[in-house]
C-alpha atoms as a PDB file:
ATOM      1  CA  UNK A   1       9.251 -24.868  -1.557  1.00  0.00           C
ATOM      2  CA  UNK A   2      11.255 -21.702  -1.302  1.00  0.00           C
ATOM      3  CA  UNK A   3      11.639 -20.812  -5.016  1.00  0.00           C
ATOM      4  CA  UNK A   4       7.295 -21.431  -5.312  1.00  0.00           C
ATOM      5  CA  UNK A   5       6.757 -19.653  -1.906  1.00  0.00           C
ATOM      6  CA  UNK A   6       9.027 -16.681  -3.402  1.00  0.00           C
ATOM      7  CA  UNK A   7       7.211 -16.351  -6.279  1.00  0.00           C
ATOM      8  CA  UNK A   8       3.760 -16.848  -5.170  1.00  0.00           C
ATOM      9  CA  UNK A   9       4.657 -14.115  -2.616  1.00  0.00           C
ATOM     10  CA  UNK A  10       5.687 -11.883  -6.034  1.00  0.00           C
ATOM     11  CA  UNK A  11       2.781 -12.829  -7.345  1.00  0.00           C
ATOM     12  CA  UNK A  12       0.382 -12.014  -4.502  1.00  0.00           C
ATOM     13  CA  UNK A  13       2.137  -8.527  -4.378  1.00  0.00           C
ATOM     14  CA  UNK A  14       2.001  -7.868  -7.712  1.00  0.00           C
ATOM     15  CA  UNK A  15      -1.733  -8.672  -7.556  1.00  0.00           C
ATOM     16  CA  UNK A  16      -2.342  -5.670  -4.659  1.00  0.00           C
ATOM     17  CA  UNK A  17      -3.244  -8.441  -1.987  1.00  0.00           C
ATOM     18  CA  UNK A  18      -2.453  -7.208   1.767  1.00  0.00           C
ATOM     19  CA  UNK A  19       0.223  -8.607   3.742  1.00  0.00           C
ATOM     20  CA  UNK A  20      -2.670 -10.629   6.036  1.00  0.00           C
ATOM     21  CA  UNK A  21      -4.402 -12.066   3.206  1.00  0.00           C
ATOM     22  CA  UNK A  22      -0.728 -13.237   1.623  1.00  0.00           C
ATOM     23  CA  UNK A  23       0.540 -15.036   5.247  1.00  0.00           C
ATOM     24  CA  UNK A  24      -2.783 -16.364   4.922  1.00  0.00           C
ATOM     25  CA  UNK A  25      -2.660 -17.705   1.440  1.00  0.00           C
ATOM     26  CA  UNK A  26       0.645 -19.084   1.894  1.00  0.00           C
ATOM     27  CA  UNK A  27      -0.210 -20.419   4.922  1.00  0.00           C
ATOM     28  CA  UNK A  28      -3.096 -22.504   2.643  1.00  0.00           C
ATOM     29  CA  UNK A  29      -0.639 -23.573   0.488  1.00  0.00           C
ATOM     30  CA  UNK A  30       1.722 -24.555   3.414  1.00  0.00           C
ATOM     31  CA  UNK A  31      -1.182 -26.817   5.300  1.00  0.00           C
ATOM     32  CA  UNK A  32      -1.738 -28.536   2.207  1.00  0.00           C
ATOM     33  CA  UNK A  33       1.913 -29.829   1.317  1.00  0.00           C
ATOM     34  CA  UNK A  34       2.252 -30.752   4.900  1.00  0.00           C
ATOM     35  CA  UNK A  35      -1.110 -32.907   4.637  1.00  0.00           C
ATOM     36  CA  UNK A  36       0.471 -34.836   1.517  1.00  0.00           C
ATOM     37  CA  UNK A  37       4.031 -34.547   2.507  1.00  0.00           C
ATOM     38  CA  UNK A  38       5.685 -33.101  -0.457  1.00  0.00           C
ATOM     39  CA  UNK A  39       5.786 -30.004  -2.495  1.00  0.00           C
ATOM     40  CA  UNK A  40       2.689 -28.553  -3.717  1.00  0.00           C
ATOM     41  CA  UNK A  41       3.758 -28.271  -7.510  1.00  0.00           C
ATOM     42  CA  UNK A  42       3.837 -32.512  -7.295  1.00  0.00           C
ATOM     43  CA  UNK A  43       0.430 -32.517  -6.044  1.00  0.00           C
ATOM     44  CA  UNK A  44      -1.782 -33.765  -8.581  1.00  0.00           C
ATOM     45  CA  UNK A  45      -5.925 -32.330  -9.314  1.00  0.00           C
ATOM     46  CA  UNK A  46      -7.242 -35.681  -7.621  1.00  0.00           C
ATOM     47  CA  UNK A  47      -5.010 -35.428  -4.510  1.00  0.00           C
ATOM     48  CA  UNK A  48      -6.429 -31.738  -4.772  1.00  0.00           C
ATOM     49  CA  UNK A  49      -9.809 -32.718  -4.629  1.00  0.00           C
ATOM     50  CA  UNK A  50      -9.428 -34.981  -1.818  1.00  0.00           C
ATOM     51  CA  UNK A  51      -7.768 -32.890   0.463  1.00  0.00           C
ATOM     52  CA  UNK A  52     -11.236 -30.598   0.269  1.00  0.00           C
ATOM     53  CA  UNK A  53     -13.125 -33.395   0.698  1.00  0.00           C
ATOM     54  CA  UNK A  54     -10.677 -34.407   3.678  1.00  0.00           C
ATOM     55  CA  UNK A  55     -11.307 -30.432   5.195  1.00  0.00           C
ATOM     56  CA  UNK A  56     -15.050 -30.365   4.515  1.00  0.00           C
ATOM     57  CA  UNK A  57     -15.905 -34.008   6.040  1.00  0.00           C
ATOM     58  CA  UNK A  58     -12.600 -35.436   8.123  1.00  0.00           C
ATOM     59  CA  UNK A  59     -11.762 -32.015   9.920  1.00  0.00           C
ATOM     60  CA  UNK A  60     -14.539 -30.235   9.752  1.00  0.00           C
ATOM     61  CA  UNK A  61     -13.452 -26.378   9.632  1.00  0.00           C
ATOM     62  CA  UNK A  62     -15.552 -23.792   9.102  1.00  0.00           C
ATOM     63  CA  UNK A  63     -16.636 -21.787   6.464  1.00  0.00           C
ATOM     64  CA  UNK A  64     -14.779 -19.527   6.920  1.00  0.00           C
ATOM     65  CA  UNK A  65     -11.587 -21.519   7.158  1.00  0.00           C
ATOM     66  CA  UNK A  66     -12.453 -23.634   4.162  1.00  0.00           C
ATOM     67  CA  UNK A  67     -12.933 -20.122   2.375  1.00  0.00           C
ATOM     68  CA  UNK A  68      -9.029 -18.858   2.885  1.00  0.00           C
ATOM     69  CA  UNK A  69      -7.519 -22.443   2.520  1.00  0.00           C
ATOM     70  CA  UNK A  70      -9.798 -22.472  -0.911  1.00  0.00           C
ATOM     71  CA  UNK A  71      -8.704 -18.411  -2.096  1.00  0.00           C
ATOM     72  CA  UNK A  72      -5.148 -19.620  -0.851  1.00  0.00           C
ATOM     73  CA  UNK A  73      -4.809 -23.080  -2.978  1.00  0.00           C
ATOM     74  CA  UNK A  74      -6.789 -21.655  -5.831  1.00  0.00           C
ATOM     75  CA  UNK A  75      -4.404 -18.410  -5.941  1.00  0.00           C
ATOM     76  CA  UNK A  76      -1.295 -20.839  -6.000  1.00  0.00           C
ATOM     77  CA  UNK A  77      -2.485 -23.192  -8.894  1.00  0.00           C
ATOM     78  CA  UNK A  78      -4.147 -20.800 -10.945  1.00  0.00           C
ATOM     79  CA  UNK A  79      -1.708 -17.832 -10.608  1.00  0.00           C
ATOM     80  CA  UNK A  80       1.534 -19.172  -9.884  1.00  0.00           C
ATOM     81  CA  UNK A  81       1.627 -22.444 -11.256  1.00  0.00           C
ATOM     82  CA  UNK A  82      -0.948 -21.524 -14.196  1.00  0.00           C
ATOM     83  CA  UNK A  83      -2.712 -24.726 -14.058  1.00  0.00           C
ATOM     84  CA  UNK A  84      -6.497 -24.663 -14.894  1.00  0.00           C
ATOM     85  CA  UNK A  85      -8.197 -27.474 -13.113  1.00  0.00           C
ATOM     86  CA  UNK A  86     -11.576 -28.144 -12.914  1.00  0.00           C
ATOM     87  CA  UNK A  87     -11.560 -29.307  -9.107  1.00  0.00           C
ATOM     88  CA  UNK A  88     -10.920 -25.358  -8.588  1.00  0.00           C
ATOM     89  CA  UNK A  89     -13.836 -24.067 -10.369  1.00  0.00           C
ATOM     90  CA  UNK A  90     -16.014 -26.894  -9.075  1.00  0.00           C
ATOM     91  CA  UNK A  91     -15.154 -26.612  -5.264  1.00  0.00           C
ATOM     92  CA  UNK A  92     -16.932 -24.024  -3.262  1.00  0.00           C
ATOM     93  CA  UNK A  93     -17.654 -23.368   0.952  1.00  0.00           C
ATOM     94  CA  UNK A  94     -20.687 -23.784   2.342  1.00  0.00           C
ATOM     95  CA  UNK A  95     -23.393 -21.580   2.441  1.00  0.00           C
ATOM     96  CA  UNK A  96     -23.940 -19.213   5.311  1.00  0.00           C
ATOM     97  CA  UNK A  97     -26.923 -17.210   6.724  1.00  0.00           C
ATOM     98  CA  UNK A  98     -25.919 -17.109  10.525  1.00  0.00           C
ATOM     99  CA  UNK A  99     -26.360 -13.758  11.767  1.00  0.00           C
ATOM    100  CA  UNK A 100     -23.525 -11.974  13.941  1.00  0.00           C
ATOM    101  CA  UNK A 101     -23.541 -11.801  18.183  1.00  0.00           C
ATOM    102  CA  UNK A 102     -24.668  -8.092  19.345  1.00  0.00           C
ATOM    103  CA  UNK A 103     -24.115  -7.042  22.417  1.00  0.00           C
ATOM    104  CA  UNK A 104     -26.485  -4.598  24.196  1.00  0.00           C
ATOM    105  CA  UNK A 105     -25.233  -1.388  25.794  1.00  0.00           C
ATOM    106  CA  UNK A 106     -25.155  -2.380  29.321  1.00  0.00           C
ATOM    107  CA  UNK A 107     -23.215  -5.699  27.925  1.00  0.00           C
ATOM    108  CA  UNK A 108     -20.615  -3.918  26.121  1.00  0.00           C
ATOM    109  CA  UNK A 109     -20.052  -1.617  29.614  1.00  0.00           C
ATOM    110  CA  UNK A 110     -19.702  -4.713  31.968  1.00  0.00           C
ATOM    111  CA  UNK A 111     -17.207  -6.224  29.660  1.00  0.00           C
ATOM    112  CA  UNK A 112     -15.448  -3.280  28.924  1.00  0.00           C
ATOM    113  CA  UNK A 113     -14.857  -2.698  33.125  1.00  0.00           C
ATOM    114  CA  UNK A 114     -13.549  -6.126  33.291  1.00  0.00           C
ATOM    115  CA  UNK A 115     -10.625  -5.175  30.847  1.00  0.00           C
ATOM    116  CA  UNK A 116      -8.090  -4.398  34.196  1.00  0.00           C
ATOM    117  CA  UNK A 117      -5.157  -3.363  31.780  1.00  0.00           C
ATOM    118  CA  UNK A 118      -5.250   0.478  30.787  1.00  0.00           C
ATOM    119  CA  UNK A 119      -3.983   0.446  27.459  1.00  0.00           C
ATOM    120  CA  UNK A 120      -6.647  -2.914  26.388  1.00  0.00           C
ATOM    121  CA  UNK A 121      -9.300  -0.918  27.677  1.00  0.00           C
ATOM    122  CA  UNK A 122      -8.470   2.153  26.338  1.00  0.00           C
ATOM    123  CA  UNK A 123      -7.876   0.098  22.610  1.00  0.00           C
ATOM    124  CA  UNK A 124     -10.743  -1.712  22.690  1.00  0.00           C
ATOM    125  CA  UNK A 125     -13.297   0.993  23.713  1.00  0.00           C
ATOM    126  CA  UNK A 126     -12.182   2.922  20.742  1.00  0.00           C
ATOM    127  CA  UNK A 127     -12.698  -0.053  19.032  1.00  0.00           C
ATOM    128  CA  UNK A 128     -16.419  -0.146  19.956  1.00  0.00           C
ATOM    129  CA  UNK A 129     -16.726   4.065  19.878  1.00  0.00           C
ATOM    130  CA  UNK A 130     -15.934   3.957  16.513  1.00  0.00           C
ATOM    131  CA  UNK A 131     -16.785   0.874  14.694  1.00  0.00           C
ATOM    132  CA  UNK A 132     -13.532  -0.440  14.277  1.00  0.00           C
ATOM    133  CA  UNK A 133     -12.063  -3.579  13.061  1.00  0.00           C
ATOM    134  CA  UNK A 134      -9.073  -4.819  15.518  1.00  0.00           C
ATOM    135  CA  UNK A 135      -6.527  -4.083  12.915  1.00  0.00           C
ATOM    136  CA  UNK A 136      -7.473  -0.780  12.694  1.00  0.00           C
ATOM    137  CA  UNK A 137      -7.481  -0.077  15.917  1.00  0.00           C
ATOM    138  CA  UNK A 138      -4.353  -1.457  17.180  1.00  0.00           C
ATOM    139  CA  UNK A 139      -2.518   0.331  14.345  1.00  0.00           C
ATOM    140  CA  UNK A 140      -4.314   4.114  14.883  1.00  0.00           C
ATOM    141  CA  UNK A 141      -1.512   6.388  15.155  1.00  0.00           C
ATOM    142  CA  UNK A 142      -1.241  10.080  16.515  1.00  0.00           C
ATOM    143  CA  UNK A 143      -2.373  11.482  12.714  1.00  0.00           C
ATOM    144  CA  UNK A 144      -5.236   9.971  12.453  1.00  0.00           C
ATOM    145  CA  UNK A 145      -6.809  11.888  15.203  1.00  0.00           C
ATOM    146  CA  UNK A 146      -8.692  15.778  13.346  1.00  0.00           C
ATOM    147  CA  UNK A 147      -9.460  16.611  17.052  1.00  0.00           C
ATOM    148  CA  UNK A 148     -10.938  19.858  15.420  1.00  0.00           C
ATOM    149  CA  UNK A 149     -13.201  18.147  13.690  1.00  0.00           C
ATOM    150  CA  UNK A 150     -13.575  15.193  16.065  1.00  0.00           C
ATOM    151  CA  UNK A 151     -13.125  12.523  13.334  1.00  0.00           C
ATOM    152  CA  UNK A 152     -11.203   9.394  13.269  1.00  0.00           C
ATOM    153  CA  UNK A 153      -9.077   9.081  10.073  1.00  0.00           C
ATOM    154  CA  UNK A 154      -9.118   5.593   9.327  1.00  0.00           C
ATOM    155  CA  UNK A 155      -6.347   4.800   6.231  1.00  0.00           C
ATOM    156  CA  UNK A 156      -5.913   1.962   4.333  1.00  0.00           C
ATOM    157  CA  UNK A 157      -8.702  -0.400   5.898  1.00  0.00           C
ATOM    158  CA  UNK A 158      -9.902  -3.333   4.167  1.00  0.00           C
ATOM    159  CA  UNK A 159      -9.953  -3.250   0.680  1.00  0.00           C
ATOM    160  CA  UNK A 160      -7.604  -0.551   0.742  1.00  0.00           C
ATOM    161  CA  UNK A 161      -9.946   1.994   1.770  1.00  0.00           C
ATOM    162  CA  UNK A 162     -10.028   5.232   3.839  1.00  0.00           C
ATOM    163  CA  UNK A 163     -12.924   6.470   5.519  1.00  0.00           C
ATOM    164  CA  UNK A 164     -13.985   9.044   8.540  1.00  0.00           C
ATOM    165  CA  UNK A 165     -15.494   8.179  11.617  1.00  0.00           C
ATOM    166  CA  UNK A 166     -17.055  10.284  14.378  1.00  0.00           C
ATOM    167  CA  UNK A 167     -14.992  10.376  17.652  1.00  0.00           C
ATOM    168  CA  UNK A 168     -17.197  11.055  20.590  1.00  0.00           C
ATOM    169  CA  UNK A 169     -15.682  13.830  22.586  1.00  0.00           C
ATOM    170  CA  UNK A 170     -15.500  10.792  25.838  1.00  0.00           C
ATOM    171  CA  UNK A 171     -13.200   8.797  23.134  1.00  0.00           C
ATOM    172  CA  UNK A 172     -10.835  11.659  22.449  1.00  0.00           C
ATOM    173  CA  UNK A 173     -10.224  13.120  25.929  1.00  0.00           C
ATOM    174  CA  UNK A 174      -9.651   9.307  27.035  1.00  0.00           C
ATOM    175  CA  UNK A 175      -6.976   8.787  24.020  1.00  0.00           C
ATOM    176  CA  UNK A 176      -5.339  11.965  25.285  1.00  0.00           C
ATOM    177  CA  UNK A 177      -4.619  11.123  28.788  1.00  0.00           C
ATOM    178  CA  UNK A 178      -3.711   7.500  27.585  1.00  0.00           C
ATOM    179  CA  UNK A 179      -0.807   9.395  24.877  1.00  0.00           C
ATOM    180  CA  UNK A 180       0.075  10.984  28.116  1.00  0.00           C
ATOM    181  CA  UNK A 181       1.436   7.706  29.616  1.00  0.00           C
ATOM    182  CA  UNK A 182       3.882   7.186  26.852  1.00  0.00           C
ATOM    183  CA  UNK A 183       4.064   9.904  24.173  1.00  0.00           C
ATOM    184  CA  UNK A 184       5.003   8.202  21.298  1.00  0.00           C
ATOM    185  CA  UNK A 185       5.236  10.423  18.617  1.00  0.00           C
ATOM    186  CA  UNK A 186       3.703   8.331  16.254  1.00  0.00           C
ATOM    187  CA  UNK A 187       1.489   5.792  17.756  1.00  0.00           C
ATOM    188  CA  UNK A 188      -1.122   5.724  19.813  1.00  0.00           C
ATOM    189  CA  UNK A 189      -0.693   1.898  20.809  1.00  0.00           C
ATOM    190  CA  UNK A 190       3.125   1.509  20.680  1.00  0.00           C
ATOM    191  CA  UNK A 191       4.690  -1.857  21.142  1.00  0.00           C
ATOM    192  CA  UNK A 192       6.581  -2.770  24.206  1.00  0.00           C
ATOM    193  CA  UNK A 193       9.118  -3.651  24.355  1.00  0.00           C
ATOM    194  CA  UNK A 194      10.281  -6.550  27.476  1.00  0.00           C
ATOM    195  CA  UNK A 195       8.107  -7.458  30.379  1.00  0.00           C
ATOM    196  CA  UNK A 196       5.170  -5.331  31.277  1.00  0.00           C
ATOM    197  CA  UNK A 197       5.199  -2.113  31.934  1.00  0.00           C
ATOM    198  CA  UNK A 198       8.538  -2.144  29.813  1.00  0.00           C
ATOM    199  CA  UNK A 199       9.747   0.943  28.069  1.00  0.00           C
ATOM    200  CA  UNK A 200       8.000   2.032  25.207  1.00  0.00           C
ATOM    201  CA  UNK A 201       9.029   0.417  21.480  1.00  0.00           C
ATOM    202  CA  UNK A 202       8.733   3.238  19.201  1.00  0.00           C
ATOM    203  CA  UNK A 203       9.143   1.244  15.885  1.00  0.00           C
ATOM    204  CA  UNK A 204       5.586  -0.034  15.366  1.00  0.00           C
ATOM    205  CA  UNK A 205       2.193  -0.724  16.574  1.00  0.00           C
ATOM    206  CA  UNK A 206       1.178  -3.158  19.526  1.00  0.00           C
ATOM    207  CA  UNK A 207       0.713  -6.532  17.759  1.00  0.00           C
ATOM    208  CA  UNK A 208      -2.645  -7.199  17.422  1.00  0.00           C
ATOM    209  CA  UNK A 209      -2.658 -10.481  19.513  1.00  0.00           C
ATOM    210  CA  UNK A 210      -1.434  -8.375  22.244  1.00  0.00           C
ATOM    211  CA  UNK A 211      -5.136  -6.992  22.416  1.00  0.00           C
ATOM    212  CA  UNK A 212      -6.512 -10.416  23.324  1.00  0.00           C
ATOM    213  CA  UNK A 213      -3.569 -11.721  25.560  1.00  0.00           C
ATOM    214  CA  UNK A 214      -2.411 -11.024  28.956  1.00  0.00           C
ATOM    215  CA  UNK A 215       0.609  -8.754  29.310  1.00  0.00           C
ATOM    216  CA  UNK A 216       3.738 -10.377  31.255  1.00  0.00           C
ATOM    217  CA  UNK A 217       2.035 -14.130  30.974  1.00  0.00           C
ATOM    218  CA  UNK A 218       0.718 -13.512  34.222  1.00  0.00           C
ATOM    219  CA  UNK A 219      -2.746 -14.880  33.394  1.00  0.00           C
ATOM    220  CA  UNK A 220      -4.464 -17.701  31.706  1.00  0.00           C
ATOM    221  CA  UNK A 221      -6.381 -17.309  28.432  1.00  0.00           C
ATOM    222  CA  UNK A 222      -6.781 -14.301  26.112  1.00  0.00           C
ATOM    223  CA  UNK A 223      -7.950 -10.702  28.037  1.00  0.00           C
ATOM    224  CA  UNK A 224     -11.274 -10.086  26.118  1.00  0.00           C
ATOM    225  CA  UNK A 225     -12.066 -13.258  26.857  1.00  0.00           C
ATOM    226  CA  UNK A 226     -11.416 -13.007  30.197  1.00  0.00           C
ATOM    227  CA  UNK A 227     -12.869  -9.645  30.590  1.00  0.00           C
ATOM    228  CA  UNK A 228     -16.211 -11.441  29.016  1.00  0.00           C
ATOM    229  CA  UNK A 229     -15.894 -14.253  31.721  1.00  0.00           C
ATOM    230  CA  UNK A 230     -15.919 -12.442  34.206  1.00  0.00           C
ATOM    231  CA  UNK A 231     -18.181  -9.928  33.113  1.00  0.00           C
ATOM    232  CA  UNK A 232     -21.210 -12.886  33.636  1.00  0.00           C
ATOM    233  CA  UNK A 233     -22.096 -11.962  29.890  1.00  0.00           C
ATOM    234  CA  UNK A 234     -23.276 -15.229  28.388  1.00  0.00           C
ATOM    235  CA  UNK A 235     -22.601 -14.711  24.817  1.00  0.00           C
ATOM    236  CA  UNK A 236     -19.940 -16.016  22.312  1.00  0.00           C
ATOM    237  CA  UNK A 237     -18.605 -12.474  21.998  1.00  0.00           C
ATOM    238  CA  UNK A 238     -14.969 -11.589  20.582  1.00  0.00           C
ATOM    239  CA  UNK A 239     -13.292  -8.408  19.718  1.00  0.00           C
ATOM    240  CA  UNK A 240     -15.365  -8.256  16.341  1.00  0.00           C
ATOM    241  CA  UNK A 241     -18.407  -8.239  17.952  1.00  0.00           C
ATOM    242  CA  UNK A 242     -17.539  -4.454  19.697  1.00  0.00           C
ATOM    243  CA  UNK A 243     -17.775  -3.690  15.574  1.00  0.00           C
ATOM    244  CA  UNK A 244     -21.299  -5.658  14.926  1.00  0.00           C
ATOM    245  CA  UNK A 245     -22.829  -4.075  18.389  1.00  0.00           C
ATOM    246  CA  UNK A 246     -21.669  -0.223  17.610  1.00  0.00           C
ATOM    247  CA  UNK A 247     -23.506  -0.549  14.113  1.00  0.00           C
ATOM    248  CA  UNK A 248     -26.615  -2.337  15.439  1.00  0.00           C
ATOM    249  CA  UNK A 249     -26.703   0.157  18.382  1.00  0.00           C
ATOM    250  CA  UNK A 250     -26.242   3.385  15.696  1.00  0.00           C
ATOM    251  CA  UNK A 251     -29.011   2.160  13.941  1.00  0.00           C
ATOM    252  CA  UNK A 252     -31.401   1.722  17.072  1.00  0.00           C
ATOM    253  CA  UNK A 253     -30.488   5.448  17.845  1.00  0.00           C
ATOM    254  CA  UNK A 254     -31.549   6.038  13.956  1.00  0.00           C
ATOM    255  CA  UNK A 255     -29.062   6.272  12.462  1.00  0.00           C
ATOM    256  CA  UNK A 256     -29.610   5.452   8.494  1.00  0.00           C
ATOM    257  CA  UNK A 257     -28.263   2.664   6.799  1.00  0.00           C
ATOM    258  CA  UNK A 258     -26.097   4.586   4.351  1.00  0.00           C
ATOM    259  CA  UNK A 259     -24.501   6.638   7.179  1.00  0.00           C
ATOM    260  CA  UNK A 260     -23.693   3.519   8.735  1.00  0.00           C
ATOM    261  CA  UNK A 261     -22.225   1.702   5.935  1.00  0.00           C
ATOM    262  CA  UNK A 262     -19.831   4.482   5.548  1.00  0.00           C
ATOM    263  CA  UNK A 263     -18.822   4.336   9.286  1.00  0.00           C
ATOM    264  CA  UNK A 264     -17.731   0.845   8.840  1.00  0.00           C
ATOM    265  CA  UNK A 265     -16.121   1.368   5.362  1.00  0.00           C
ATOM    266  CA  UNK A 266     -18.693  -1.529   3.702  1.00  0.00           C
ATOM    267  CA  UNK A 267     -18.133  -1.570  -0.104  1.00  0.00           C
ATOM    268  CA  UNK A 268     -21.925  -2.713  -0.710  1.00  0.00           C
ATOM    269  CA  UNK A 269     -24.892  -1.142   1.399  1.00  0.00           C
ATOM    270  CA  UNK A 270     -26.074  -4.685   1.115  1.00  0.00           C
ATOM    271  CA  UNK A 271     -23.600  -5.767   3.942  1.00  0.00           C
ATOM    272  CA  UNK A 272     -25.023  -3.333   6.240  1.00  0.00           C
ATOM    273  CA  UNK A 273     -28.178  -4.009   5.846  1.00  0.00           C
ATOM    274  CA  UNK A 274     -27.308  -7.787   8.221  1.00  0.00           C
ATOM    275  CA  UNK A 275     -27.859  -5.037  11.030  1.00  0.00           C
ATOM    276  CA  UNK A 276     -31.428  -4.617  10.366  1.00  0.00           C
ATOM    277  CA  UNK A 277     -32.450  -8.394  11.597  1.00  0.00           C
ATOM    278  CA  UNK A 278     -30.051  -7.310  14.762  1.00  0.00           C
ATOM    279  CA  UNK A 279     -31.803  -4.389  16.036  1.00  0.00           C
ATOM    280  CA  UNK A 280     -34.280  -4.485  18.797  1.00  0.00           C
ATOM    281  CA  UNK A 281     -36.312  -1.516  18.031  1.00  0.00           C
ATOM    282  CA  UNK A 282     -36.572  -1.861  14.677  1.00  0.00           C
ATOM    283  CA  UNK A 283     -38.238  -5.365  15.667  1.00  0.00           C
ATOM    284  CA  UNK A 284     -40.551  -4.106  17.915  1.00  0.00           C
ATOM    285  CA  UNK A 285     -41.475  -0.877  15.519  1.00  0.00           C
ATOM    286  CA  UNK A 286     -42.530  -3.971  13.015  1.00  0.00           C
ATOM    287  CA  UNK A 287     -44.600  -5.617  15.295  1.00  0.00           C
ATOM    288  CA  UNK A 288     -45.961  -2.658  16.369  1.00  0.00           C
ATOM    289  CA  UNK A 289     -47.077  -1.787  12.621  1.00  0.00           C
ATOM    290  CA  UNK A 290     -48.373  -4.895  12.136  1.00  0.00           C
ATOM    291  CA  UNK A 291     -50.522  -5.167  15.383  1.00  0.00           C
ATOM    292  CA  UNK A 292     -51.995  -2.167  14.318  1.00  0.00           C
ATOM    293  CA  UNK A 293     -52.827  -3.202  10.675  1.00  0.00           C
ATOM    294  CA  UNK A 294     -54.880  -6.521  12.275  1.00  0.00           C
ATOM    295  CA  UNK A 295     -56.783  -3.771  15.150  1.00  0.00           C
ATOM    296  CA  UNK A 296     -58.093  -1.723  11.913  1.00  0.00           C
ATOM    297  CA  UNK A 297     -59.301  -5.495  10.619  1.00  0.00           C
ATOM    298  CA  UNK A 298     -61.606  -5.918  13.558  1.00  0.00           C
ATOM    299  CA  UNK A 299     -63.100  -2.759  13.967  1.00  0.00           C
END
């Protein structure tokens, strides 16, 4: 499958597709000739559509995996191998309305204490001061920072977008003294490199698993979750949810919904507006209204 992985990786570049979504994609493509045990180009459309009959009722994954494993397949067929098959047009995931995990305020604090490892703490609290997405947070570098201005430069997030975020003056002085600890000129979460605290890697970012996992291997499990363990928080919260929590708790403080969407770099306002079923206060300033409008009924 080398020649077809080559080229599909062309193709994927050539299309303007990120480097996650093409591991992903090919990593689609991968699951599926391992499932039939032979190379994807022999696979024929009925094989095809049992294998997402196989995901959807055999395995089970979620919609969200069935999505990428769909986008991944489809890409290969349709843009590499220029076959047209009806199976792709036909097969779509599930339907979803579930609404994302907040977190209140006092939540996001006990977590955020149970994070014992400075440079977690100090990653993922930016991550939840400014509305980040884990990428983007692991990956901030020194430039990004307009202390002047006390904005967040965010480049290149999804879609290829840049945007500016507020930095709370807590955020920056805490980034500061954290830079102090290893001065990379470049990044502000630099890899290590060899067992913890090893010297400091100046050719990249910390890996973005690195955020969730223990450094040295000297505990179990991944560090958020940990951190949310022991925290007593009983909620299925991950990384992500520091992002769903700092929009939902902007908007309780009122901030509007177009401010907000530009915060977290949404293409569509429509997106954003999820945040308005998550928000406390602007449940109880309904109920309010309408408890009112039934009083006036009676008088």
């Amino acid at each position: 499958m080398s020649v077809l992985s080559q080229k599909m990786r062309e193709d994927m570049q050539l299309n303007g597709l990120s480097v996650r979504t093409q591991e992903s994609y090919e990593a689609a493509v991968r699951q599926l000739a391992k499932h039939y045990h032979k190379s994807p180009d022999k696979i024929d459309e009925e094989e095809l559509r049992q294998y997402f009959l196989y995901l959807k009722n055999v395995r089970g994954v979620s919609i969200s995996t069935f999505r990428v494993a769909l986008c991944g397949i489809k890409f290969f067929y349709e843009q590499t191998l220029k076959r047209e098959w009806h199976t792709l047009a036909l097969v779509r995931p599930d339907k979803q309305e579930k609404l994302p995990v907040v977190l209140s305020l006092p939540e996001v604090e006990r977590i955020l204490k149970c994070v014992h490892h400075q440079r977690y703490r100090v990653c993922l609290t930016t991550i939840y001061a400014c509305g980040l997405r884990l990428l983007e947070g692991v990956q901030l570098q020194v430039k990004n920072i307009d202390s002047q201005r006390k904005m967040l430069h965010i480049f290149a997030g999804k879609g290829g977008k840049d945007r500016y975020v507020p930095l709370p003056t807590a955020s920056l002085d805490m980034l500061r003294q954290y830079w102090r600890t290893h001065r990379n000129p470049e990044w502000l979460f630099p890899r290590l490199h060899g067992t913890w605290p090893g010297p400091v890697n100046t050719s990249g970012p910390m890996d973005e698993t690195a955020v969730h996992t223990c450094p040295g291997g000297r505990c179990q499990g991944k560090a958020f979750r940990a951190a949310l363990k022991e925290s007593g928080v009983q909620k299925p919260a991950t990384v992500h949810t520091l992002r769903h929590s700092y929009a939902t708790h902007l908007l309780e403080a009122g901030t509007d919904l177009r401010t907000i969407q530009l915060y977290l770099g949404h293409a569509s306002i429509t997106t954003t507006t999820i945040y308005l079923h998550l928000t406390s206060v602007t449940q109880t300033q309904s109920r309010q209204r309408i408890d009112d409008m039934l009083a006036g009924l009676w008088r």
